[in-house]
Protein backbone atom coordinates (compact mmCIF):
# COMPACT_ATOMS: atom_id res chain seq x y z
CA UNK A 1 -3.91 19.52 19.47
CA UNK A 2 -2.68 23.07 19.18
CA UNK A 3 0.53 24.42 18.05
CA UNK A 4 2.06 27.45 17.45
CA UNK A 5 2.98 29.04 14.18
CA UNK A 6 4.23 32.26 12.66
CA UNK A 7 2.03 34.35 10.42
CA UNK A 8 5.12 35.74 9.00
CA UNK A 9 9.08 35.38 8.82
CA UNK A 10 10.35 38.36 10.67
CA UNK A 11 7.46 39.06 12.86
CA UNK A 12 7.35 37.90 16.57
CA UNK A 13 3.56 37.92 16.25
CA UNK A 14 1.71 34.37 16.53
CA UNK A 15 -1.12 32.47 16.14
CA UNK A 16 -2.76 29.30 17.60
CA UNK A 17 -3.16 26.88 14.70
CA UNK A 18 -5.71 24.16 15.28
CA UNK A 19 -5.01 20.91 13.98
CA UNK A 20 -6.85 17.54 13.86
CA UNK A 21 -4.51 15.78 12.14
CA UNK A 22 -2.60 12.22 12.40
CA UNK A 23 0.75 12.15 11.98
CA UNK A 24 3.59 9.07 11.04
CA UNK A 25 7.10 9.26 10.16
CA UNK A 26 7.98 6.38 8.12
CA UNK A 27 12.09 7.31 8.80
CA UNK A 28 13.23 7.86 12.37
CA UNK A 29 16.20 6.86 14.52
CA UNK A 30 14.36 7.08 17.97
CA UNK A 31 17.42 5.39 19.40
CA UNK A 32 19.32 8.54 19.06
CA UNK A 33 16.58 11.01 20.25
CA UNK A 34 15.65 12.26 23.83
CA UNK A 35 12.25 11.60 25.82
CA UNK A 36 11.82 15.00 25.03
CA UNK A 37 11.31 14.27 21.41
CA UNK A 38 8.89 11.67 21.80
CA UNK A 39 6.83 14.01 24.13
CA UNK A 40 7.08 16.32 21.27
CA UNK A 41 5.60 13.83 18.61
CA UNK A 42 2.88 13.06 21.11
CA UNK A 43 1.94 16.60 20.99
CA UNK A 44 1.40 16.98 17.57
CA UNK A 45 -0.26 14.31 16.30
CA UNK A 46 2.63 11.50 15.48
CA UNK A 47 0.39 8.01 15.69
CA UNK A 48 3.22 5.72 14.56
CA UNK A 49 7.00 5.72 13.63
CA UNK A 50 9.21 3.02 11.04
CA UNK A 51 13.14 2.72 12.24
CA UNK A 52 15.43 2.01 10.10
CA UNK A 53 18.39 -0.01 10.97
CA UNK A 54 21.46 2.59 10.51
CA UNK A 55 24.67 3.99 11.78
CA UNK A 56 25.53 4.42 15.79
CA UNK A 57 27.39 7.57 15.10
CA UNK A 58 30.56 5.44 15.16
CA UNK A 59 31.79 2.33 12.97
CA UNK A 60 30.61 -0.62 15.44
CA UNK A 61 33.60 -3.50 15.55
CA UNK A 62 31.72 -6.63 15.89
CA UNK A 63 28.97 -8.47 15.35
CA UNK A 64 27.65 -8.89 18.79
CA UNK A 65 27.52 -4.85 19.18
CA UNK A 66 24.31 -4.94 16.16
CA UNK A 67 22.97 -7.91 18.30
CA UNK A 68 22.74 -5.84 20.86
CA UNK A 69 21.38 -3.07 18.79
CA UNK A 70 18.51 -5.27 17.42
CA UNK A 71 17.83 -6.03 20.25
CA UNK A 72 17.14 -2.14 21.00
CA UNK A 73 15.21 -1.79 18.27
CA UNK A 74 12.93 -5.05 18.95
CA UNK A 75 12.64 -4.35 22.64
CA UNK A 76 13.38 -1.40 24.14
CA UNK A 77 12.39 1.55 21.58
CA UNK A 78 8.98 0.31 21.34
CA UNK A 79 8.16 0.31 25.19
CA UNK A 80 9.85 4.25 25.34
CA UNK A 81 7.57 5.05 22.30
CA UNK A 82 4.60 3.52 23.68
CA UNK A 83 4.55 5.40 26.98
CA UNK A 84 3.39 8.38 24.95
CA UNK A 85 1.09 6.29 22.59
CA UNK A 86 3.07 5.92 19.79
CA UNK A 87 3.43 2.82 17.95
CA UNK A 88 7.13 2.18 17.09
CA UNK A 89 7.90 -0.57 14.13
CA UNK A 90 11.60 -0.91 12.92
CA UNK A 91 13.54 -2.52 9.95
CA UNK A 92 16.54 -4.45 10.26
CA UNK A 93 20.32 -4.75 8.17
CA UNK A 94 23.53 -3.43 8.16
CA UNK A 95 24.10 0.32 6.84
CA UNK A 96 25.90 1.29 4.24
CA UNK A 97 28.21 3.17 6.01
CA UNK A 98 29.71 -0.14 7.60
CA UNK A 99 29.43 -2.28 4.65
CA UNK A 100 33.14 -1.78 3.49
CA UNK A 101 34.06 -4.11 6.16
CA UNK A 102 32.71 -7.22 4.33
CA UNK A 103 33.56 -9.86 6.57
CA UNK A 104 31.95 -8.09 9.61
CA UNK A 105 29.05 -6.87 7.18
CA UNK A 106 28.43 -10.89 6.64
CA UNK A 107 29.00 -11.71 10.32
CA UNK A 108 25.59 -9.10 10.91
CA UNK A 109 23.47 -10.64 7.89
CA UNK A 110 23.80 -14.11 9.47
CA UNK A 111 21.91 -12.66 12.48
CA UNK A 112 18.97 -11.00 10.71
CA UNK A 113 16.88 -14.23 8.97
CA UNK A 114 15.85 -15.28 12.73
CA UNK A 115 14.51 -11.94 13.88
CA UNK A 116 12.37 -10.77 10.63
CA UNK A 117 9.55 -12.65 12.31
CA UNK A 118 9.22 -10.49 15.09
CA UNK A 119 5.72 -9.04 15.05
CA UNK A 120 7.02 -5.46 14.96
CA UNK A 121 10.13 -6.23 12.24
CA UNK A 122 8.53 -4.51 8.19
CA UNK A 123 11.24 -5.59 6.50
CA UNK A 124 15.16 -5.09 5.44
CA UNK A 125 16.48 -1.55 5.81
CA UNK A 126 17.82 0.83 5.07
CA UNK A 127 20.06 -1.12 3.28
CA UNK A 128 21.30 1.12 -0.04
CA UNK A 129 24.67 2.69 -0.61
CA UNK A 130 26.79 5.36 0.62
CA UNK A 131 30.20 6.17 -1.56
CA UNK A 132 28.70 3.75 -4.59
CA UNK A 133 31.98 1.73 -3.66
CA UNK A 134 32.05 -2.36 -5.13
CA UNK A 135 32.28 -3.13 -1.32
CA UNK A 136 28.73 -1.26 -0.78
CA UNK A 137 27.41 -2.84 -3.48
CA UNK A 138 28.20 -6.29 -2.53
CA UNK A 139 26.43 -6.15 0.94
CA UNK A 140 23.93 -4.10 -0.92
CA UNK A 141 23.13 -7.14 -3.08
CA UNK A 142 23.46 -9.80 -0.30
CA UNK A 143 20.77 -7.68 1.64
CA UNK A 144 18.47 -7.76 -1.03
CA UNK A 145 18.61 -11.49 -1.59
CA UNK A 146 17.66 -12.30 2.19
CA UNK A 147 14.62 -9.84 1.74
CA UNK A 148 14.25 -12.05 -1.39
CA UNK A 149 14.30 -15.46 0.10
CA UNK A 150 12.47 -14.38 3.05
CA UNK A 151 9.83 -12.40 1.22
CA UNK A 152 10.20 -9.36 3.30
CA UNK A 153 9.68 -5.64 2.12
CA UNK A 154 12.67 -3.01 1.63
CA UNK A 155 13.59 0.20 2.76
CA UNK A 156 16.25 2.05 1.01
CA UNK A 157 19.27 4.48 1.77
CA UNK A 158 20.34 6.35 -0.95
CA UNK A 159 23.71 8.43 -1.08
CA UNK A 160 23.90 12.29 -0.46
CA UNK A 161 24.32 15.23 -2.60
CA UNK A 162 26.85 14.45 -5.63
CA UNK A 163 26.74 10.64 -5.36
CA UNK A 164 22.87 10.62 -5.12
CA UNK A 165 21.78 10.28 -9.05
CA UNK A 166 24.82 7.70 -9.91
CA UNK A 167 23.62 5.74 -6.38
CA UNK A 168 19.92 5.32 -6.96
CA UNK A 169 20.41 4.26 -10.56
CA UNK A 170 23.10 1.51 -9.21
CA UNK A 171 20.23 0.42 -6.67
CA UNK A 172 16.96 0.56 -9.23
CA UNK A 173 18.92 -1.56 -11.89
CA UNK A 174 20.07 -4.27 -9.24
CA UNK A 175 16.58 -4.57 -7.78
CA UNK A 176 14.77 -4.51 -11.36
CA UNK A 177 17.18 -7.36 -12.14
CA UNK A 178 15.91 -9.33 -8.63
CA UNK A 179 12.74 -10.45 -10.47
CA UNK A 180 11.70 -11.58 -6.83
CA UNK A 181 11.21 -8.14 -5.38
CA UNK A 182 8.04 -6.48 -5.90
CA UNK A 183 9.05 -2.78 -7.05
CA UNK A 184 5.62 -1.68 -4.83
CA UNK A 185 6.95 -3.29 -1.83
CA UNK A 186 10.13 -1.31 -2.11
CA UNK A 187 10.35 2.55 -0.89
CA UNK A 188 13.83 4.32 -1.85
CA UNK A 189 14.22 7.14 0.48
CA UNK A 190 16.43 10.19 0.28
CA UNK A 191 14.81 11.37 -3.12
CA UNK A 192 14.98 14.89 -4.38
CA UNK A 193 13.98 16.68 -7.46
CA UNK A 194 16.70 14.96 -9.75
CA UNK A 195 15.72 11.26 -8.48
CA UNK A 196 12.16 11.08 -7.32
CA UNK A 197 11.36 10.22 -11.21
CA UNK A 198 13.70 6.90 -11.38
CA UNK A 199 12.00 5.64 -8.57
CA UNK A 200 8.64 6.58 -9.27
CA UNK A 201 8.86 5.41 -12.66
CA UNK A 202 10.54 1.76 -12.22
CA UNK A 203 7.29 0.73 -10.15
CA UNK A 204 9.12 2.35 -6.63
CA UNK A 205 7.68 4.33 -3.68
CA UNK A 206 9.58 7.63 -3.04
CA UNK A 207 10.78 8.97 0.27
CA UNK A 208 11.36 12.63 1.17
CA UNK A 209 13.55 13.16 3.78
CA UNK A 210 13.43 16.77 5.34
CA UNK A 211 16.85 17.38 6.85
CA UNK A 212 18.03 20.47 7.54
CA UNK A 213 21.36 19.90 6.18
CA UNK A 214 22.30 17.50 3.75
CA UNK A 215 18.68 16.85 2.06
CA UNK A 216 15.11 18.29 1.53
CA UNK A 217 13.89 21.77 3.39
CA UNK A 218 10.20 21.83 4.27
CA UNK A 219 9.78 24.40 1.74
CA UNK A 220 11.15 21.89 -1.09
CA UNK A 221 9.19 19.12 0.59
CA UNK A 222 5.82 21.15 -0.35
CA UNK A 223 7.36 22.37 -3.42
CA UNK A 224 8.11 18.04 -4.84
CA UNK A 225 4.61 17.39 -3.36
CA UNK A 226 3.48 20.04 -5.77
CA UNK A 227 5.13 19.43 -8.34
CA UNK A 228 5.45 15.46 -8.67
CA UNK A 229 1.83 15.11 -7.23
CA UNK A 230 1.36 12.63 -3.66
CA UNK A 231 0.98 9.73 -4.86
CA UNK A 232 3.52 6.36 -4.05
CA UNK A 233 5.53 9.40 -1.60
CA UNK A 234 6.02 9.09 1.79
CA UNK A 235 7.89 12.00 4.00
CA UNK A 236 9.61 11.80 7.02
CA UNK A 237 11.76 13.55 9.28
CA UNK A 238 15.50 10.93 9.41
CA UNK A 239 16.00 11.69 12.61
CA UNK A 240 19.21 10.42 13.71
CA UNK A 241 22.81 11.77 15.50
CA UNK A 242 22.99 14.97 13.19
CA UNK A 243 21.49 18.42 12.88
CA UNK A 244 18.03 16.89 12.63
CA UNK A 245 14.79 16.99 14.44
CA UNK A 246 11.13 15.34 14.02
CA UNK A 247 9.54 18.61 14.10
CA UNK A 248 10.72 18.59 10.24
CA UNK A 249 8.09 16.52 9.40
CA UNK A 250 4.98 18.30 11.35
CA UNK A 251 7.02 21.20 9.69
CA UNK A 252 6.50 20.23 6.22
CA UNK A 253 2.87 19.35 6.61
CA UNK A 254 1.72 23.01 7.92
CA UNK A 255 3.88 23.86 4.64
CA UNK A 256 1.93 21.91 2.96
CA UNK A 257 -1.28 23.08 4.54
CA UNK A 258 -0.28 26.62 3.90
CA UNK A 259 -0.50 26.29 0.67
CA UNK A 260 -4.26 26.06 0.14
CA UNK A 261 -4.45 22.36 1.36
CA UNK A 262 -7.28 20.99 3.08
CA UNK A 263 -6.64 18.99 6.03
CA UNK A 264 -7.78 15.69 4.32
CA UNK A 265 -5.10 16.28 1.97
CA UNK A 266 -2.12 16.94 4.02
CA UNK A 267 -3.86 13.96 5.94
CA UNK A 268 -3.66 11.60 2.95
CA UNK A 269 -0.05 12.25 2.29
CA UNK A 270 1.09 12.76 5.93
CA UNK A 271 -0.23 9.91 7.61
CA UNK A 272 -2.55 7.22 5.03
CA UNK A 273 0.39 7.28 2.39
CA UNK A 274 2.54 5.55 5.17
CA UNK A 275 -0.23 3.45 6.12
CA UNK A 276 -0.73 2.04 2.00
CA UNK A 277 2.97 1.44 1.71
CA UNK A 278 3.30 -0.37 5.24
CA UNK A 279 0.15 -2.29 5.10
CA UNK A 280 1.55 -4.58 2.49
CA UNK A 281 3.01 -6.20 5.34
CA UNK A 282 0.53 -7.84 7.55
CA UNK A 283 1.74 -7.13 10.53
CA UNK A 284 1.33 -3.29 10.20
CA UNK A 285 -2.66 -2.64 11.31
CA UNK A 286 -3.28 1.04 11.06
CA UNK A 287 -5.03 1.57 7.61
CA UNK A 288 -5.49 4.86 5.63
CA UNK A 289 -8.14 7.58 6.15
């Protein structure tokens, strides 16, 4: 699989760069991405992706509108990833950005116990918070006690830019306290420099997002990897309805490779850390290089 890549910022000069590699991105919102973006994953070496439960772009007024949006995720995503052999798994709640509404938020938890059986369901997620409000934390809490009862593994949202530190220590104290959850079984995603730590060092696996925007460059991706080491870190690209893209992710590991990596390496952190964290749940089958 080829692709190309500048030598040098500024320069309209290129090169072929051959890569072997496999490729998953443990955080994507196929639902809001074209054909065109699955082609592209195809082409560079995506194997598998894990979506996350979130936002349509708009505040969603009943329950039956996320039953129709499981149902999405369940059924139709997979078949649109698979016709360009990719496997597509997904994770199921209600987003912190609709939890204010309690009584709806409630209305969608009754509907996910039934479905976490479904053979390509990991677990609860992203359930997290957003503003850090009491309302947040409420559904936040009532999320993590159905992934408690029902043993299932979590994946978490954790609040942008100023409300990120306050956030993720709300969420590691309130799972700590669930002695039910396993911290391994638990990856907290949206980490950067001033968080990656707390959930690294309560037992937690650590996602980097790399969003153009509001999160992690590819440059500071490489730079965290560096820095923090690889292991318990999974990256991945968020994907959803904003100025995002999955090349982020195939972005970060050339990066990565840039930097005096071998190909194994970029390898082990690119595509088997995924497969270590996921594989605690048995219905995930791909295993680590």
């Amino acid at each position: 699989m080829r692709l190309n890549h500048e030598v040098d910022e500024g320069h309209e000069e290129e090169r072929e760069l051959e890569i072997q590699m496999k490729f998953i991105d443990p955080h994507i919102h196929c639902v809001s991405r074209t054909t065109d973006d699955y082609l592209f994953m195809a082409r560079a070496g995506v194997v598998a992706v894990s979506e996350p439960a979130f936002w349509a772009g708009y505040d969603r007024s009943s329950a039956s509108s996320f039953n129709d949006y499981f149902r999405h995720l369940l059924d139709v995503e997979p078949k649109r990833a698979a016709r360009y052999g990719i496997q597509h798994f997904c994770w199921l709640c209600i987003n912190a950005k609709e939890a204010e509404n309690v009584s709806l938020a409630r209305e969608v938890i009754k509907l996910i116990p039934p479905l976490l059986d479904h053979p390509l369901v990991l677990g609860v997620g992203e359930i997290g918070l957003n503003k850090n409000t009491r309302n947040e934390i409420t559904i936040f809490e009532e999320q993590v006690e159905i992934a408690a009862k029902h043993d299932q593994m979590i994946l978490i949202h954790t609040p942008h830019l100023e409300d990120k530190h306050k956030g993720t220590s709300i969420i590691t104290s309130i799972l700590k306290n669930e002695k039910r959850i396993r911290p391994e079984r638990v990856l907290i995603d949206h980490c950067e420099e001033h968080t990656i730590r707390m959930a690294r060092e309560n037992g937690f696996w650590a996602g980097l997002t790399i969003y153009p925007v509001t999160k992690v460059t590819p440059q500071r991706g490489a730079d965290i990897l560096e820095q923090f080491g690889t292991k318990m870190i999974c990256v991945n690209s968020a994907s959803d309805w904003g100025e995002s893209s999955p090349s982020m992710l195939v972005d970060t590991a050339l990066e990565y490779r840039r930097r005096g990596k071998t190909d194994a390496e970029v390898e082990d952190v690119f595509y088997s850390n995924p497969c270590r964290f996921f594989g605690q749940c048995a219905k995930w089958k791909l295993k680590p290089q």
